[in-house]
Protein backbone atom coordinates (compact mmCIF):
# COMPACT_ATOMS: atom_id res chain seq x y z
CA UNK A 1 47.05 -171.22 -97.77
CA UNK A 2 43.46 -171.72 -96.16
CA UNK A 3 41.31 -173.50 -98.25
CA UNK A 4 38.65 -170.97 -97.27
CA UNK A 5 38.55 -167.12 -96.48
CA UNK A 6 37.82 -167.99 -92.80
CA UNK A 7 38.22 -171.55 -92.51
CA UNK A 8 40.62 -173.96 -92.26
CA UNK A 9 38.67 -177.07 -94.45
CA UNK A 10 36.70 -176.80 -97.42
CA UNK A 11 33.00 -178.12 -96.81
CA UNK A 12 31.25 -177.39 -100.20
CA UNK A 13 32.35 -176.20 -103.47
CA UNK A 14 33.02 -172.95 -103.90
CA UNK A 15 31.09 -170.63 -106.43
CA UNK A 16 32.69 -168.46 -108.83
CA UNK A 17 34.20 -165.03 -107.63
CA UNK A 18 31.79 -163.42 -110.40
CA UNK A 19 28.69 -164.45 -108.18
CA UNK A 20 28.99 -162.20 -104.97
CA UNK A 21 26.08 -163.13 -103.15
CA UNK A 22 26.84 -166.58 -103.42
CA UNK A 23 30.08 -166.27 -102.27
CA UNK A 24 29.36 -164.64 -99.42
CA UNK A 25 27.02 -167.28 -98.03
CA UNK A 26 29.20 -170.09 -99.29
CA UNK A 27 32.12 -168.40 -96.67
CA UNK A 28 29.35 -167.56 -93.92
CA UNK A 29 28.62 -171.26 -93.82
CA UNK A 30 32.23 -172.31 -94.13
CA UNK A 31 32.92 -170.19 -90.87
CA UNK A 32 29.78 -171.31 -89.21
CA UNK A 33 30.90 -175.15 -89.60
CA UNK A 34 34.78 -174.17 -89.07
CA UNK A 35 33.29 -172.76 -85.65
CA UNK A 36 30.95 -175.68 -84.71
CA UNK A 37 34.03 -176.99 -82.74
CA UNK A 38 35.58 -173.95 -80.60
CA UNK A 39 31.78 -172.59 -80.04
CA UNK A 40 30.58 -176.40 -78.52
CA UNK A 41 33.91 -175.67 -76.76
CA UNK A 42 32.91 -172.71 -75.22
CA UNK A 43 29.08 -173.46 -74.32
CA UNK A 44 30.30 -176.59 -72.81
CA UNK A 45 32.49 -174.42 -70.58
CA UNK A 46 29.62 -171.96 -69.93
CA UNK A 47 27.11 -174.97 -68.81
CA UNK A 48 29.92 -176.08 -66.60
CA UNK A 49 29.88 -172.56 -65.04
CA UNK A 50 26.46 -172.60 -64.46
CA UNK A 51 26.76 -175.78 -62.70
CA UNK A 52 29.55 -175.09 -60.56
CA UNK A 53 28.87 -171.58 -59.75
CA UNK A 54 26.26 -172.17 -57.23
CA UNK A 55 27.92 -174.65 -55.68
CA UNK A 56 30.99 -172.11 -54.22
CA UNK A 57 30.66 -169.54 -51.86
CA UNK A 58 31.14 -166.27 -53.23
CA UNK A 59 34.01 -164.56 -52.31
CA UNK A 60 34.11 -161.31 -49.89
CA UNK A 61 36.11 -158.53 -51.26
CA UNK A 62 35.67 -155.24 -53.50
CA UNK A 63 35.09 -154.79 -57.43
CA UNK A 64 38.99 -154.28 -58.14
CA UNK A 65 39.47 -158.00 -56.11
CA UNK A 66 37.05 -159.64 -58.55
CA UNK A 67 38.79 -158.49 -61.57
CA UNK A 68 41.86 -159.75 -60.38
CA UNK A 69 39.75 -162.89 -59.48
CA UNK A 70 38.37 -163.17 -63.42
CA UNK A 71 41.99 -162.39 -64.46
CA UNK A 72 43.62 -165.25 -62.63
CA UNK A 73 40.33 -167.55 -63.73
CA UNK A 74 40.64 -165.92 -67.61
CA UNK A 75 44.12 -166.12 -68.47
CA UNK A 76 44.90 -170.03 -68.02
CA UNK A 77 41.45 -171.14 -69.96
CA UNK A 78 42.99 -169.70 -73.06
CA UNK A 79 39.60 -169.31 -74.89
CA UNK A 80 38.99 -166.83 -77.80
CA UNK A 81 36.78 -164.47 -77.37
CA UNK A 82 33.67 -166.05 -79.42
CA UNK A 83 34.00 -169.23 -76.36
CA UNK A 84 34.94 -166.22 -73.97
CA UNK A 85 31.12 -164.69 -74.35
CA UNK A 86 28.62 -167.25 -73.30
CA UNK A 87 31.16 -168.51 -70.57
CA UNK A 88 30.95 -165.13 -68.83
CA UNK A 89 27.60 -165.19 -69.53
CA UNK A 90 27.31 -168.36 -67.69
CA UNK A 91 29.23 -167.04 -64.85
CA UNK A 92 26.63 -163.99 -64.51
CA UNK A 93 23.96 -166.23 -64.80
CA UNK A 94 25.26 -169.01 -62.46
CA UNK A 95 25.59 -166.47 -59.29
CA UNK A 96 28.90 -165.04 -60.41
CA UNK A 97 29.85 -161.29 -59.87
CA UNK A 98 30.08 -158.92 -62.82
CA UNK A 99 33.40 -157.97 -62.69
CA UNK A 100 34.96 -161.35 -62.41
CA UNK A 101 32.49 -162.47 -65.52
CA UNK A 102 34.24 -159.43 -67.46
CA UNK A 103 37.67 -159.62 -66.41
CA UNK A 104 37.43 -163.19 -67.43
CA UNK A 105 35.56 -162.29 -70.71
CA UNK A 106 38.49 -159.60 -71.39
CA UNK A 107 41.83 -161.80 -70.29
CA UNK A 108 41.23 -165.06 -71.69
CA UNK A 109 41.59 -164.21 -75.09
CA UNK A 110 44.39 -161.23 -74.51
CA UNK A 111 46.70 -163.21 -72.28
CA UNK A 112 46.55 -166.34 -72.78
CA UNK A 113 50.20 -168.18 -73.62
CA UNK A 114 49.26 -168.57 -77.20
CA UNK A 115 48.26 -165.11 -77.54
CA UNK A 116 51.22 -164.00 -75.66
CA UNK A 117 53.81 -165.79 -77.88
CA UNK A 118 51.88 -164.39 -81.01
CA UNK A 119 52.50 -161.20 -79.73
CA UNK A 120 56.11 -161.06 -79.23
CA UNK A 121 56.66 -163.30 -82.19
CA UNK A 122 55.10 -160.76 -84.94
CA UNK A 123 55.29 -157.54 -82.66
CA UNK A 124 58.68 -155.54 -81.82
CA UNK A 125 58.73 -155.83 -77.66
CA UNK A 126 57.45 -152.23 -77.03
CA UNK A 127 53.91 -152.99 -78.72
CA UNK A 128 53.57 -155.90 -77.35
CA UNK A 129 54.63 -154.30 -73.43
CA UNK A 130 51.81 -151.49 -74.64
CA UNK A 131 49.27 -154.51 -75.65
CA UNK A 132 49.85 -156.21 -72.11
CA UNK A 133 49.40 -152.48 -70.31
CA UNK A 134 46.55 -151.45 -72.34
CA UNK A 135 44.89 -155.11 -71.28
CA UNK A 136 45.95 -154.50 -67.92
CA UNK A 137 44.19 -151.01 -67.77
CA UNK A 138 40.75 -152.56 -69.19
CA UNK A 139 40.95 -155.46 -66.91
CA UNK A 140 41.77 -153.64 -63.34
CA UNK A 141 40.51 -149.94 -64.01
CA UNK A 142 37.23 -149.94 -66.45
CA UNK A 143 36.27 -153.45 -65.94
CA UNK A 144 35.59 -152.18 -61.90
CA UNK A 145 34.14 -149.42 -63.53
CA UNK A 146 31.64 -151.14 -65.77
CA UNK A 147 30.57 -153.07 -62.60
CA UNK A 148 29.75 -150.25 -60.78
CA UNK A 149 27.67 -149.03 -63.31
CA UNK A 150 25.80 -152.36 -63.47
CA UNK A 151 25.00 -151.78 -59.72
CA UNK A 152 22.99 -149.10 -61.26
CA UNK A 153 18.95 -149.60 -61.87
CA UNK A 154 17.45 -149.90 -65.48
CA UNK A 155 21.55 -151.64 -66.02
CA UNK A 156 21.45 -154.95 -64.26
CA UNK A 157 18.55 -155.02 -62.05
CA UNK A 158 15.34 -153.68 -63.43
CA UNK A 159 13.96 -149.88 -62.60
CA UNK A 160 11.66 -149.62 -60.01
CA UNK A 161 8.02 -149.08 -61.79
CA UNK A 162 5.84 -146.99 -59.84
CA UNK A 163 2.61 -148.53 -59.31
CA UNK A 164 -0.70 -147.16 -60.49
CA UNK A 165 -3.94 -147.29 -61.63
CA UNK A 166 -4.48 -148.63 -65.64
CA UNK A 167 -5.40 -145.74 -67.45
CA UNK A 168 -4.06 -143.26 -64.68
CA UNK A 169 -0.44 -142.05 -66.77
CA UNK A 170 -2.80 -140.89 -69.57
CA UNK A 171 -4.53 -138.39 -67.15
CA UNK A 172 -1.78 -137.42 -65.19
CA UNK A 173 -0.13 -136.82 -68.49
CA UNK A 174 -3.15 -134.84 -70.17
CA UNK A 175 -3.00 -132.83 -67.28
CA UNK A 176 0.79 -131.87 -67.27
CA UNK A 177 -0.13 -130.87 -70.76
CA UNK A 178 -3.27 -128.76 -70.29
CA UNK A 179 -3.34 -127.80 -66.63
CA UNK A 180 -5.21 -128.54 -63.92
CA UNK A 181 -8.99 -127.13 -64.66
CA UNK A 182 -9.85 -124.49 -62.64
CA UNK A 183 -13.91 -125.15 -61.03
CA UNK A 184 -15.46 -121.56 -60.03
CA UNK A 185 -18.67 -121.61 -58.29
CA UNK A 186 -21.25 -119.37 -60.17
């Protein structure tokens, strides 16, 4: 049995079941310091992105080769998906393309070995074939998607603001509203 609801050591003593709020904090901070380790983990891998990133040429090729890409760099790294996040992140930010950030974000914690044998341990073989397809799917049709989208402006890269004078939107506006005014010469 754990010795916590989500943790695997007990830190501090824990309050009585009666007191709710208490116990609720008491196992938010239990997780927090059971995660200290796999999190430093995982931001260590992301600054090592960031690092690296700019150093290698970026690869020609279309959205679907850059999953594949983030699935061949996701898979062996075997991170869950709490490390998975700020090492994509770190990809995107260190150069990276989008869909190689994602597909990396997406197969490192669904096929990694340990995941894998989890899988076909507790699953019969047909879930576990579906679980593989269905990650599959995410990884080389919406994750190609999704970057395509992020091409998009107001996703990615900002919206183009149209320039113009302080104070002009509020007359422009005002006069959508009420018209232009007519002048007649009398």
């Amino acid at each position: 049995a754990l010795s916590t609801p989500l943790g695997f050591e007990r830190f501090f003593p824990e309050p009585p079941a009666d007191q709710r709020l208490k116990h609720i904090g008491w196992t938010a901070v239990e997780w927090g310091i059971t995660n200290r380790q796999g999190m430093t983990y995982g931001l260590l891998l992301a600054a090592a992105m960031l690092t690296i990133l700019p150093l290698l040429r970026r690869r020609p090729g279309g959205k679907l080769a850059g999953a594949l890409q983030g699935m061949v760099i996701g898979t062996p790294l075997g991170v869950c998906v709490n490390c998975a996040a700020p090492i994509a992140q770190g990809m995107i930010k260190g150069g990276g393309r989008v869909e190689t950030a994602l597909a990396t974000l997406v197969s490192s914690p669904t096929f990694n070995v340990i995941v894998l044998g989890i899988v076909f341990t507790l699953f019969p073989w047909y879930l576990a074939v579906l679980k593989i397809l269905a990650g599959v799917f995410i990884v080389l049709v919406i994750v190609p998607w999704l970057a395509r989208l992020a091409e998009r402006p107001g996703w990615s890269r900002p919206q183009p603001v149209e320039s113009r004078l302080p104070g002009l939107y509020v007359f422009q506006k005002l006069e959508a509203i009420l018209g232009t005014p007519q002048l007649t010469a009398e």
